[in-house]
Structure formats: structure tokens, C-alpha cells
C-alpha atoms as a PDB file:
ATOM      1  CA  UNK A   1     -17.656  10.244 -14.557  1.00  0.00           C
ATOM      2  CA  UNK A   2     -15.701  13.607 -14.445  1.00  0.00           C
ATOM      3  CA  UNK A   3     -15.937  13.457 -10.437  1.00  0.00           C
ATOM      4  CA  UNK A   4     -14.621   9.922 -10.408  1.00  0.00           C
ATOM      5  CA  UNK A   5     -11.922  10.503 -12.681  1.00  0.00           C
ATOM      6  CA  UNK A   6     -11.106  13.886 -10.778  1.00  0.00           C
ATOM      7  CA  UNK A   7     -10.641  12.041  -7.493  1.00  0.00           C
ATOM      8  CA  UNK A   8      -8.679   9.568  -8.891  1.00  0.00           C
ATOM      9  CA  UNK A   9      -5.955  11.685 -10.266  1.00  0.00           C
ATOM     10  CA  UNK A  10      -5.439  13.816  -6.996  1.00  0.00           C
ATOM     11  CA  UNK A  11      -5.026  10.354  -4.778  1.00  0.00           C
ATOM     12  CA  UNK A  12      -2.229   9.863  -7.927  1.00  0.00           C
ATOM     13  CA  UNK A  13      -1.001  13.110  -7.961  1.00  0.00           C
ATOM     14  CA  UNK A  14      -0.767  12.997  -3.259  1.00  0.00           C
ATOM     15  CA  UNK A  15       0.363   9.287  -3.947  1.00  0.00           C
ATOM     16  CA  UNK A  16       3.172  10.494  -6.661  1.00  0.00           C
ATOM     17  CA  UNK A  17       4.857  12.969  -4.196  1.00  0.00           C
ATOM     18  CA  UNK A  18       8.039  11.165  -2.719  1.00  0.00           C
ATOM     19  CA  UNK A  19       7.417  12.610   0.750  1.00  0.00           C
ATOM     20  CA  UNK A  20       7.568   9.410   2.692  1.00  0.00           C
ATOM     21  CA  UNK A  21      11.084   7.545   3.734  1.00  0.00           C
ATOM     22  CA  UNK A  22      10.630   4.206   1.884  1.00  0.00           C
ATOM     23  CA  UNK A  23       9.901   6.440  -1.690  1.00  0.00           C
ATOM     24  CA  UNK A  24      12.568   8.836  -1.826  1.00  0.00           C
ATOM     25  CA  UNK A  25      14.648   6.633  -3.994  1.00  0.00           C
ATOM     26  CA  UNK A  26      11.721   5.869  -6.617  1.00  0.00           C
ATOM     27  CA  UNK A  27      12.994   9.392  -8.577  1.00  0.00           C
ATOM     28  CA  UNK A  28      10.606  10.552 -11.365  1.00  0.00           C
ATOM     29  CA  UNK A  29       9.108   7.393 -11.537  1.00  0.00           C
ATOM     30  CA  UNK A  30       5.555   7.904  -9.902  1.00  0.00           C
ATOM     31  CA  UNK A  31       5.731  11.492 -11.172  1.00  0.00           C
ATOM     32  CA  UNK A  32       6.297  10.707 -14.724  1.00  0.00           C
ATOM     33  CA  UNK A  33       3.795   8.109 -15.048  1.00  0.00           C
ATOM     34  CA  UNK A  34       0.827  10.490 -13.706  1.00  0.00           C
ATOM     35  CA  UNK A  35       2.356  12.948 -16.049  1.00  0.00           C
ATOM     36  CA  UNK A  36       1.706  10.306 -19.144  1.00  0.00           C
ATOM     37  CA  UNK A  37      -1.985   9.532 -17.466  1.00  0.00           C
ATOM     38  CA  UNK A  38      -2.868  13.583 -17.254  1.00  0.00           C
ATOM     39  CA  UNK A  39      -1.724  14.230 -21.296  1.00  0.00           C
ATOM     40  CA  UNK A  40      -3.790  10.947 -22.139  1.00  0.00           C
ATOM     41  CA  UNK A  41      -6.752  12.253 -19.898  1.00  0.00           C
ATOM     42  CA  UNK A  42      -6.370  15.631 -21.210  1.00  0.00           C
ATOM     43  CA  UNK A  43      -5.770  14.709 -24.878  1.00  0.00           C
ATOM     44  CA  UNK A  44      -9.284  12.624 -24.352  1.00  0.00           C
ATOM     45  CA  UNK A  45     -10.762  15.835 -23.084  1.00  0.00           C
ATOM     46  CA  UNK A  46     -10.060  17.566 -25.790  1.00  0.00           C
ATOM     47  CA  UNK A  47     -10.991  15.459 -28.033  1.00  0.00           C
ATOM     48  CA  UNK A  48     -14.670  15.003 -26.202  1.00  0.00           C
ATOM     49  CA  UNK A  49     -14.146  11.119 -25.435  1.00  0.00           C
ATOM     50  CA  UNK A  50     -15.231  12.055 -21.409  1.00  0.00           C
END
């Protein structure tokens, strides 16, 4: 499950970076949404949920 989950947020974190010509208008949109998904992930952590 940890792998999984691990994999999954660095294809959203390479995903999120507005590197490529048609997202360099999105702003801190993809950015601030994997930003919510980390704390949530990370507040689970800590809490031992994973």
C-alpha cells in the first residue's frame, strides 16, 4: 500500500510541475491541490490510518 501510494504522488508531484506549453497558464492550481492531497496523506500517516 505504501509503494502504491508513493508512486502515485511522484506521477502528481512530475504531473503538477507547469513545465509544458499548454500548462503554464494553470498557476498554482495543480500545485496546490497535491499540496492538500500530501497534508491529508501525511495527517493519515500520522495518525496510523496507512
Amino acid at each position: 500500500m505504501g509503494t502504491i501510494l508513493l508512486v502515485i504522488l511522484i506521477l502528481l508531484l512530475i504531473g503538477g510541475l507547469p513545465v509544458f506549453p499548454h500548462s503554464r497558464s494553470w498557476g498554482y492550481g495543480p500545485s496546490g491541490i497535491i499540496g492538500v492531497v500530501l497534508m491529508v496523506l501525511l495527517i493519515l500517516l500520522l495518525l496510523g490510518r496507512i
